[in-house]
PDB file of N, CA and C in Angstrom:
ATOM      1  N   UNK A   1       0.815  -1.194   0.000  1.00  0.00           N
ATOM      2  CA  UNK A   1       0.000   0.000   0.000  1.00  0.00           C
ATOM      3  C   UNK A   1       0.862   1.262   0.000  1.00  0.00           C
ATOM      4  N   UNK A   2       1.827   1.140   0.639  1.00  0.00           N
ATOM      5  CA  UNK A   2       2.753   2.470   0.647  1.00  0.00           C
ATOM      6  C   UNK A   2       3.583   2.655  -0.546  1.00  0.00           C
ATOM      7  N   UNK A   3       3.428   1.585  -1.075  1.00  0.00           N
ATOM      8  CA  UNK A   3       4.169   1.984  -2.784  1.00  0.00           C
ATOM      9  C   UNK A   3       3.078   2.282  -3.200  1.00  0.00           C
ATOM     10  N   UNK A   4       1.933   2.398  -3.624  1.00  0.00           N
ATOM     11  CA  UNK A   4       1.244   2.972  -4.412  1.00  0.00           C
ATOM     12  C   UNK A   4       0.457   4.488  -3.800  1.00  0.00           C
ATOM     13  N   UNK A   5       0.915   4.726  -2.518  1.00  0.00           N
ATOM     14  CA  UNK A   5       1.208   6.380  -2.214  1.00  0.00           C
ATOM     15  C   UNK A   5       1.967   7.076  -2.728  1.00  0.00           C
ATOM     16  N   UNK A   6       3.640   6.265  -3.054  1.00  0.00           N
ATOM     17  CA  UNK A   6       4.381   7.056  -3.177  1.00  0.00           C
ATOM     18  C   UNK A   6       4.194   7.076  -4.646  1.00  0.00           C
ATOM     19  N   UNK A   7       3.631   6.396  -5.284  1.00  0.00           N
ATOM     20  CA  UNK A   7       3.331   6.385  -6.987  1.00  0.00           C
ATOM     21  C   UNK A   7       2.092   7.331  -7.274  1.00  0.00           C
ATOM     22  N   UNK A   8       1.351   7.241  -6.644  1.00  0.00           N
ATOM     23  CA  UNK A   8       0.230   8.115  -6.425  1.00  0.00           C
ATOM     24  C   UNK A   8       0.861   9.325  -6.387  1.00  0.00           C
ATOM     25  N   UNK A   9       1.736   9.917  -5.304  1.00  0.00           N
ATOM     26  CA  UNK A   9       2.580  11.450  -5.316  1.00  0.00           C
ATOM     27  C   UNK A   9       3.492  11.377  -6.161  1.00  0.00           C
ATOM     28  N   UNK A  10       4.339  10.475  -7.263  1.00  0.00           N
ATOM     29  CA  UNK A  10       5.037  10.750  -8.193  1.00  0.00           C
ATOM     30  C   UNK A  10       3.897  11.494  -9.475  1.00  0.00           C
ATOM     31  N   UNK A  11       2.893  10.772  -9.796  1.00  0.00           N
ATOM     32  CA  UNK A  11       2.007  11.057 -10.767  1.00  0.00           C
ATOM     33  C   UNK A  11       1.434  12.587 -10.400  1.00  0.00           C
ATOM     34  N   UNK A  12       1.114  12.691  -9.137  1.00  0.00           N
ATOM     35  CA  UNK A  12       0.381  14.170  -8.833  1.00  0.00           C
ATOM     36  C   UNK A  12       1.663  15.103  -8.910  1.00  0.00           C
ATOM     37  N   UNK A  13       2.870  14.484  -8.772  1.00  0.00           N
ATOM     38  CA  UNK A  13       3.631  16.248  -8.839  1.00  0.00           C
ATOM     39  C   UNK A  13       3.951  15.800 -10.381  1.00  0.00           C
ATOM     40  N   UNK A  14       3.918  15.287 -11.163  1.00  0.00           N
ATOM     41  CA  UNK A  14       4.294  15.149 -12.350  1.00  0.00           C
ATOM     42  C   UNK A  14       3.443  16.214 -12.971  1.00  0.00           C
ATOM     43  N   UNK A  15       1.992  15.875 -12.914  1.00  0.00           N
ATOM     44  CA  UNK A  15       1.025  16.359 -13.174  1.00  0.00           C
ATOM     45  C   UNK A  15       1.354  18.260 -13.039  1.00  0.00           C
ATOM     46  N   UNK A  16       1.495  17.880 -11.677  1.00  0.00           N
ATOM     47  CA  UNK A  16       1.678  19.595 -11.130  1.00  0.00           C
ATOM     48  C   UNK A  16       2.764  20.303 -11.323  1.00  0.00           C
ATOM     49  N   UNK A  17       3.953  19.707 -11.629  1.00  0.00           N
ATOM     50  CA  UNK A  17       4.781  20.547 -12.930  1.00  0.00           C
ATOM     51  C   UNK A  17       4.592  20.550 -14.006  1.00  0.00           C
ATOM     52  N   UNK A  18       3.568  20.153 -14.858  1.00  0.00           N
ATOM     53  CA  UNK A  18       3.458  20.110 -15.923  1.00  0.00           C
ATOM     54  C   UNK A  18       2.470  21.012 -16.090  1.00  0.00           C
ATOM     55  N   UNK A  19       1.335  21.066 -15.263  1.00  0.00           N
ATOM     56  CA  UNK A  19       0.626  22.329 -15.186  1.00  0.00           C
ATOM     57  C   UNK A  19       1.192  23.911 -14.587  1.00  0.00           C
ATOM     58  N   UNK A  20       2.215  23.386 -13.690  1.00  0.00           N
ATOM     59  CA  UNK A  20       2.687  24.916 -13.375  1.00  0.00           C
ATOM     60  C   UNK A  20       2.600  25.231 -14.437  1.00  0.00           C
ATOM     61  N   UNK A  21       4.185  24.728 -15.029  1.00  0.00           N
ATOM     62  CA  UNK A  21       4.763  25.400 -16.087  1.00  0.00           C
ATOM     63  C   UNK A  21       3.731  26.151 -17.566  1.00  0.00           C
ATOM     64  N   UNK A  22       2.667  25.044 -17.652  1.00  0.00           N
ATOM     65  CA  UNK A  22       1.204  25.414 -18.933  1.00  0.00           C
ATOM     66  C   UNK A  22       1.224  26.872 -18.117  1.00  0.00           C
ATOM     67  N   UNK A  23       0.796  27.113 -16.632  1.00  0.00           N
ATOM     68  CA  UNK A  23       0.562  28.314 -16.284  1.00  0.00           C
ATOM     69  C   UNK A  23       1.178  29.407 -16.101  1.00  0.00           C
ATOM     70  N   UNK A  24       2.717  29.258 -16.340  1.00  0.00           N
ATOM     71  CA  UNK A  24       3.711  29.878 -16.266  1.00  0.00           C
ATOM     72  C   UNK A  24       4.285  30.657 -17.909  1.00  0.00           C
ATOM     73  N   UNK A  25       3.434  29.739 -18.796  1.00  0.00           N
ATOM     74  CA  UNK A  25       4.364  30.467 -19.908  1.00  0.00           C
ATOM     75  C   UNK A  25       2.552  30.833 -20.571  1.00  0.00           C
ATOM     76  N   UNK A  26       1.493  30.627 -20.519  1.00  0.00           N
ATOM     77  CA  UNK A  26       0.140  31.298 -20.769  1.00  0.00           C
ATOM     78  C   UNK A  26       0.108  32.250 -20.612  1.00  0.00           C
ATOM     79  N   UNK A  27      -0.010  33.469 -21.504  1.00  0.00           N
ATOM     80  CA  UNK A  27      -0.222  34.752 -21.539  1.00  0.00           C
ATOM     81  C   UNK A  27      -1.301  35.078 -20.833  1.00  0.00           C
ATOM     82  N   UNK A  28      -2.993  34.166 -21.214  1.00  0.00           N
ATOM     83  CA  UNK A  28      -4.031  34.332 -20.621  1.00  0.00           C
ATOM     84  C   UNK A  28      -4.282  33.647 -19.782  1.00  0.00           C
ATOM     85  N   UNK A  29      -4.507  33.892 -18.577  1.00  0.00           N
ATOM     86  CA  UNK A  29      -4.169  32.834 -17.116  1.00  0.00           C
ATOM     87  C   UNK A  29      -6.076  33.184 -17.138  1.00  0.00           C
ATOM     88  N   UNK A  30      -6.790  31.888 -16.380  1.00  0.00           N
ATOM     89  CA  UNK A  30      -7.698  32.220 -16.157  1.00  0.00           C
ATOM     90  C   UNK A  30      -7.799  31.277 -15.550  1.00  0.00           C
ATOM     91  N   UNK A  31      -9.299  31.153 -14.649  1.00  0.00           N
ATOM     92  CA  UNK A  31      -9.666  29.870 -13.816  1.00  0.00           C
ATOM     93  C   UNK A  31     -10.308  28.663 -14.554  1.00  0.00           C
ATOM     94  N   UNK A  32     -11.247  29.142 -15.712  1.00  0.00           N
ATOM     95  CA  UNK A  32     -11.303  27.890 -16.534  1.00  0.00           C
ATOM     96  C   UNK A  32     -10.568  26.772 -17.065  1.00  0.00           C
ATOM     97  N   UNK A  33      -9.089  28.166 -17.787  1.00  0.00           N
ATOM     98  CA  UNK A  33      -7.702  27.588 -18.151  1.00  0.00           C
ATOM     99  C   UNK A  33      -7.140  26.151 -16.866  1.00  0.00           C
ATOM    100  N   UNK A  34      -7.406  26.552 -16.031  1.00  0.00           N
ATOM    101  CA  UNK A  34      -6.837  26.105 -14.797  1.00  0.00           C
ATOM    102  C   UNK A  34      -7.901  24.448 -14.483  1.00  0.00           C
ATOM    103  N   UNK A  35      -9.110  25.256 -14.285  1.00  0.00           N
ATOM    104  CA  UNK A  35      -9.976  23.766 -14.279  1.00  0.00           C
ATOM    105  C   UNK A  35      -9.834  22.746 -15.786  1.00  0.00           C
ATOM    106  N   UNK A  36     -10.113  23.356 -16.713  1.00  0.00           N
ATOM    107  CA  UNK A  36      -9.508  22.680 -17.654  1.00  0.00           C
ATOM    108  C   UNK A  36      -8.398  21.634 -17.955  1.00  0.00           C
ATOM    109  N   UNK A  37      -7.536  22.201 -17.508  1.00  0.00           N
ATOM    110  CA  UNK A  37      -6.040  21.514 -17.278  1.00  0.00           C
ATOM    111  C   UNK A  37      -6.142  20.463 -16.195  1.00  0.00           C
ATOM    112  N   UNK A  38      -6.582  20.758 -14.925  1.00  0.00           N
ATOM    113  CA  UNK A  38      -6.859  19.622 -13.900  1.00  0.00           C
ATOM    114  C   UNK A  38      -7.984  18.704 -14.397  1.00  0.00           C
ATOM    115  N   UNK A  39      -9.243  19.112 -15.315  1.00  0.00           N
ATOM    116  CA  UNK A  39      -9.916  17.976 -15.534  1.00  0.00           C
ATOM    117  C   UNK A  39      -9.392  16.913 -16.395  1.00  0.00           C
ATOM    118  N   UNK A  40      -8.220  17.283 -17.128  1.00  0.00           N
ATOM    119  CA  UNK A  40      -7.500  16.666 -18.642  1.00  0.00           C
ATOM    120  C   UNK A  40      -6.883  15.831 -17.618  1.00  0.00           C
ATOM    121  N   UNK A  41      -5.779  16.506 -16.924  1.00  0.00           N
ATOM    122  CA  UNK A  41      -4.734  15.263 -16.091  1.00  0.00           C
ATOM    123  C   UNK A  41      -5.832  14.424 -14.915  1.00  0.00           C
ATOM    124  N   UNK A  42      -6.723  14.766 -14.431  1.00  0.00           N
ATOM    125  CA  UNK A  42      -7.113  14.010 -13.530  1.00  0.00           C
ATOM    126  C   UNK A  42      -8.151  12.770 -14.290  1.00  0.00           C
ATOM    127  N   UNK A  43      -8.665  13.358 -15.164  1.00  0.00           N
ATOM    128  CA  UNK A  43      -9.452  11.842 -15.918  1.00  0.00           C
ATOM    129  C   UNK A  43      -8.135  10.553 -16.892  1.00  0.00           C
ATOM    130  N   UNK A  44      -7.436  11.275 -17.727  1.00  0.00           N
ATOM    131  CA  UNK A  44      -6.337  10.728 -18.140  1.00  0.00           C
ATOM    132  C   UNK A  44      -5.536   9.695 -16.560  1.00  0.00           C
ATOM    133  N   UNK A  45      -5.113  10.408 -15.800  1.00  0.00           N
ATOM    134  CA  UNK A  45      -4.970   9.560 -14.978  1.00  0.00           C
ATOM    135  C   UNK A  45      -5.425   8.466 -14.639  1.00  0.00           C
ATOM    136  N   UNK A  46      -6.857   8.760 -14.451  1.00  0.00           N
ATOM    137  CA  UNK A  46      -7.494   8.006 -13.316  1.00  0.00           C
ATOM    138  C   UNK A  46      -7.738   6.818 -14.419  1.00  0.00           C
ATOM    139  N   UNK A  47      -8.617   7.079 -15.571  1.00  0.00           N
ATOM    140  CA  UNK A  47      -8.727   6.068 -16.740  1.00  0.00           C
ATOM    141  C   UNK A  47      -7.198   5.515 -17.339  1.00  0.00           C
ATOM    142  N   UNK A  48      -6.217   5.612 -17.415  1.00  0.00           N
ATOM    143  CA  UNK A  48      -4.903   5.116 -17.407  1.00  0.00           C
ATOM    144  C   UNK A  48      -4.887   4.007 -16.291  1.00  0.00           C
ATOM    145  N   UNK A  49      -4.811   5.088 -15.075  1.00  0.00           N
ATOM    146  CA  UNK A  49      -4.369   4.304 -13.966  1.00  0.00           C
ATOM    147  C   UNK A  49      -5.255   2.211 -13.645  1.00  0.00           C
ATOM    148  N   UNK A  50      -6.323   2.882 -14.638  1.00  0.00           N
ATOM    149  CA  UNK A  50      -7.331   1.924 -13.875  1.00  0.00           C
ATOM    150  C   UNK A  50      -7.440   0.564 -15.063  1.00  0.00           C
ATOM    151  N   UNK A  51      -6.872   1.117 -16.540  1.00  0.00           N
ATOM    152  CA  UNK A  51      -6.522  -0.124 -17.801  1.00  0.00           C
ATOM    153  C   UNK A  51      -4.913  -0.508 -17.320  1.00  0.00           C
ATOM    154  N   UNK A  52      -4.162  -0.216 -16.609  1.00  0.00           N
ATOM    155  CA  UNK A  52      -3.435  -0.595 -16.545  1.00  0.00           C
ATOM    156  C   UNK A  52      -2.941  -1.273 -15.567  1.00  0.00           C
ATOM    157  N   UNK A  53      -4.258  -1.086 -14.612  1.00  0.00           N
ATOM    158  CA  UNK A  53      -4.666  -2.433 -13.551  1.00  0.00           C
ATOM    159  C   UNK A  53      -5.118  -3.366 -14.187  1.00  0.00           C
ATOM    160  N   UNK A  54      -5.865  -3.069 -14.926  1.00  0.00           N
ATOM    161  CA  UNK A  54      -7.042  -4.494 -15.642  1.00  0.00           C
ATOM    162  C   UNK A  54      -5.682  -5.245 -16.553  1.00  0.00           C
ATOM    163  N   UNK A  55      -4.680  -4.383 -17.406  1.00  0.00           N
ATOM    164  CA  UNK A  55      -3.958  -5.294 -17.895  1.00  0.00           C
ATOM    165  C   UNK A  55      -2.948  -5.728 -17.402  1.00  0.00           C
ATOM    166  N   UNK A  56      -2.484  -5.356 -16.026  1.00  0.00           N
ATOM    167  CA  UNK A  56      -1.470  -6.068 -15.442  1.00  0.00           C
ATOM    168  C   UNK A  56      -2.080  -7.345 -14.673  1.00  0.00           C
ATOM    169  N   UNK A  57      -3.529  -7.600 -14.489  1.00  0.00           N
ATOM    170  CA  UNK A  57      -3.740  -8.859 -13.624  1.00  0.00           C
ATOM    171  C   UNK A  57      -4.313  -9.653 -14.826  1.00  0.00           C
ATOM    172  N   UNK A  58      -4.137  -9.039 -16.156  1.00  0.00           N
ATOM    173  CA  UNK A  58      -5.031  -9.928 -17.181  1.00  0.00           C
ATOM    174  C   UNK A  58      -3.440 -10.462 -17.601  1.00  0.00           C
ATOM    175  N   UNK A  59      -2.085 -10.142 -17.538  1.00  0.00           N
ATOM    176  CA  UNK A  59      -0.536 -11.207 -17.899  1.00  0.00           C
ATOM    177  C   UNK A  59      -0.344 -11.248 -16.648  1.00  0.00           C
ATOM    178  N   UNK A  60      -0.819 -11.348 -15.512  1.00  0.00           N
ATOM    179  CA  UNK A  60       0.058 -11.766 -14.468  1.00  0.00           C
ATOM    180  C   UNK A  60       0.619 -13.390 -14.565  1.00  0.00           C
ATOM    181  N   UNK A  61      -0.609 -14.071 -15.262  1.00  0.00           N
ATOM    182  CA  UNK A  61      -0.498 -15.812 -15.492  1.00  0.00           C
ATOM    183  C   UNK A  61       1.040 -15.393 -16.054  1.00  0.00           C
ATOM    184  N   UNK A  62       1.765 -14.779 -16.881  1.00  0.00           N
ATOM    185  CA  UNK A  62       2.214 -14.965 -18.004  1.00  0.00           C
ATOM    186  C   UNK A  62       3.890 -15.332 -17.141  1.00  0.00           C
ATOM    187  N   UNK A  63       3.480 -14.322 -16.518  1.00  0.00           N
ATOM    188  CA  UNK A  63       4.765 -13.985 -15.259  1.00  0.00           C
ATOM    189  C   UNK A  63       5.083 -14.648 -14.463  1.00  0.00           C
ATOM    190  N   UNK A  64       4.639 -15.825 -14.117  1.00  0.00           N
ATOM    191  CA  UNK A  64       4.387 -16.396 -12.306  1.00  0.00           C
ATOM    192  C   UNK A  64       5.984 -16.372 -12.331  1.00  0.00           C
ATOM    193  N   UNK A  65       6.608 -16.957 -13.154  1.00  0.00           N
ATOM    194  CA  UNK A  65       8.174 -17.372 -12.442  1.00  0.00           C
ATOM    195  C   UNK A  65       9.118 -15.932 -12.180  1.00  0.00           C
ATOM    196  N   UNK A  66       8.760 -14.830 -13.085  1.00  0.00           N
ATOM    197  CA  UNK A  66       9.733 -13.886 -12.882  1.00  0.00           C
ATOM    198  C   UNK A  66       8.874 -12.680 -11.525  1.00  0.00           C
ATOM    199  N   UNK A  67       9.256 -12.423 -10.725  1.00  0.00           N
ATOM    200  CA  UNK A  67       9.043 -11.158  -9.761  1.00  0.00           C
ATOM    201  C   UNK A  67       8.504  -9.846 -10.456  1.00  0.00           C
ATOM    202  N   UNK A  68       7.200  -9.829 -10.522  1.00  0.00           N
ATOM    203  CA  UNK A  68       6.747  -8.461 -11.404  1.00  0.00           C
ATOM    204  C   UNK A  68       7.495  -7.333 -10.563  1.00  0.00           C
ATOM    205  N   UNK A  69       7.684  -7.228  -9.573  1.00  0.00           N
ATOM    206  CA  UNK A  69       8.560  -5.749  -9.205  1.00  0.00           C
ATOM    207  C   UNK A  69       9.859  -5.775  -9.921  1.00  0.00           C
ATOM    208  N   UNK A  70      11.074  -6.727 -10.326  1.00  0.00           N
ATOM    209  CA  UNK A  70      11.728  -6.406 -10.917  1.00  0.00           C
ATOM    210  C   UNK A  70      11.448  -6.010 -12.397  1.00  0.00           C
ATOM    211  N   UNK A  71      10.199  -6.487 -12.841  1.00  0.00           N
ATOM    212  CA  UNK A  71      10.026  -6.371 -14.064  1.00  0.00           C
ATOM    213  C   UNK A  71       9.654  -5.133 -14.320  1.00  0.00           C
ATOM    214  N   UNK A  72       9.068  -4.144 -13.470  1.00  0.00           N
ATOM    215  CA  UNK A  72       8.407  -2.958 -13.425  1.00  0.00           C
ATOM    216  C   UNK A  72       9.594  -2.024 -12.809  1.00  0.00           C
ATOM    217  N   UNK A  73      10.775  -2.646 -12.159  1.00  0.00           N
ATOM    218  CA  UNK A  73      11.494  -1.617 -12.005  1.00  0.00           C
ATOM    219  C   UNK A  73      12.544  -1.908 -13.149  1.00  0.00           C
ATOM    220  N   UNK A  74      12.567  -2.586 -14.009  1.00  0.00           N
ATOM    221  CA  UNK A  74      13.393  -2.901 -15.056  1.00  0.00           C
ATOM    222  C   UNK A  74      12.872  -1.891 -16.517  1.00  0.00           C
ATOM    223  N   UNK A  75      11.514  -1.847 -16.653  1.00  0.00           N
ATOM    224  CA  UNK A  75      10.810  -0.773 -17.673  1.00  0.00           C
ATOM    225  C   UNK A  75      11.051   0.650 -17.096  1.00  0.00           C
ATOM    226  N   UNK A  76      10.673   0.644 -15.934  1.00  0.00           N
ATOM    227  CA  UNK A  76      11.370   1.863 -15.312  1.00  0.00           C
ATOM    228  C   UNK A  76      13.038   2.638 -15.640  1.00  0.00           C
ATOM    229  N   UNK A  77      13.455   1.760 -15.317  1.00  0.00           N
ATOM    230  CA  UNK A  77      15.010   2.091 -15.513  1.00  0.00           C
ATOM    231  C   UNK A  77      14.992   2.349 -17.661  1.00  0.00           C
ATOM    232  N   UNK A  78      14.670   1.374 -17.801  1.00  0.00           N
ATOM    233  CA  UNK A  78      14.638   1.336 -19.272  1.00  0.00           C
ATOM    234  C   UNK A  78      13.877   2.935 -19.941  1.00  0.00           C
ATOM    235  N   UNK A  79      12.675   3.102 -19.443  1.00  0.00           N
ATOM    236  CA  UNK A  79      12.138   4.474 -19.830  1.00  0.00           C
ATOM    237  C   UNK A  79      13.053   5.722 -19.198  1.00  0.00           C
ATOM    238  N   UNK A  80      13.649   5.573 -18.113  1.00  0.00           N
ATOM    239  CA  UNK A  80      15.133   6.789 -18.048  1.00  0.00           C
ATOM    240  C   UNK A  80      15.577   6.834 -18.826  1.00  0.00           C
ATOM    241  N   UNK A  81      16.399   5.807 -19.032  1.00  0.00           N
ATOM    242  CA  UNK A  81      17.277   5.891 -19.712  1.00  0.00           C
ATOM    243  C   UNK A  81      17.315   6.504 -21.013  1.00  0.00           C
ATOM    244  N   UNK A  82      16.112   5.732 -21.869  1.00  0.00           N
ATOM    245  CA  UNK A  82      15.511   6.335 -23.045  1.00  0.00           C
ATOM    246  C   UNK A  82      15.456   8.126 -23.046  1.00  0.00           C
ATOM    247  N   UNK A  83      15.193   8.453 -21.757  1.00  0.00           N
ATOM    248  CA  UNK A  83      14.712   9.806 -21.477  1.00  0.00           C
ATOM    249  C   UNK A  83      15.770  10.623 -21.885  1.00  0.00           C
ATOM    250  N   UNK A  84      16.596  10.156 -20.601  1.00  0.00           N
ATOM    251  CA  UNK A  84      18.377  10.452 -20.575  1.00  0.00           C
ATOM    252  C   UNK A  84      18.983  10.777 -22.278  1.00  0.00           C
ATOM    253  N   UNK A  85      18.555   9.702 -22.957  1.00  0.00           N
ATOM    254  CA  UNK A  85      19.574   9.637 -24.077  1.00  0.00           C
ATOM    255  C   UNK A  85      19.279  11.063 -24.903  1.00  0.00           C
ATOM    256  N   UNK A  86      17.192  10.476 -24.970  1.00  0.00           N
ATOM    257  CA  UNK A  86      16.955  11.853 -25.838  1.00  0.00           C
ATOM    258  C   UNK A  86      17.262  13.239 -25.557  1.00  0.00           C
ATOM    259  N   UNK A  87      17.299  13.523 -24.229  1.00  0.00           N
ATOM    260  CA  UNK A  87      17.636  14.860 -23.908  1.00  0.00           C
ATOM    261  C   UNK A  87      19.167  14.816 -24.320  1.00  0.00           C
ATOM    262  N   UNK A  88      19.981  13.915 -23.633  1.00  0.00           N
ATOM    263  CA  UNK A  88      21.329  14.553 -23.658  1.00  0.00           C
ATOM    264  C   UNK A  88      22.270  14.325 -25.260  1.00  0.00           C
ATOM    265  N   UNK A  89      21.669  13.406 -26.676  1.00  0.00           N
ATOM    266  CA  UNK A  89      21.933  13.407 -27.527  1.00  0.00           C
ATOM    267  C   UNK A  89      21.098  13.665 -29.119  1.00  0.00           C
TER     268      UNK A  89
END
């Protein structure tokens, strides 16, 4: 349960730098602008969050022998890296 707090607060500040910044470089700041933006990331989330429950227990069969946490911290590392490369080349 406490890993999916701290995944829960990775996604919400993700979210919330990504909206600062929309609000930071918007000429026209407004409160719609603002609800707008939180209704986009908070449904995207939540509908993400919730197919990607349904498809992680629909291959779990697939997995039994390998440890899905390494496997999820292995895509993890793998999507840095990817990150890493594009920015720095």
């Amino acid at each position: 349960m406490f890993s999916v707090l701290l995944l829960s607060l990775a996604l919400a500040l993700d979210a919330f730098c990504v909206s600062f910044i929309e609000g930071a470089i918007t000429k026209k700041r407004s409160i719609i602008l603002a609800l707008k933006l939180a209704f986009t990331f908070g449904i995207f989330q939540a509908v993400l969050a919730f197919f990607g429950a349904l498809l992680g227990k629909a291959i779990e069969p697939l997995f039994k022998e390998i440890k899905i946490e390494a496997l999820g911290g292995t895509l993890l590392v793998m999507i840095g890296v990817q990150t890493l490369m594009e920015h720095l080349f």
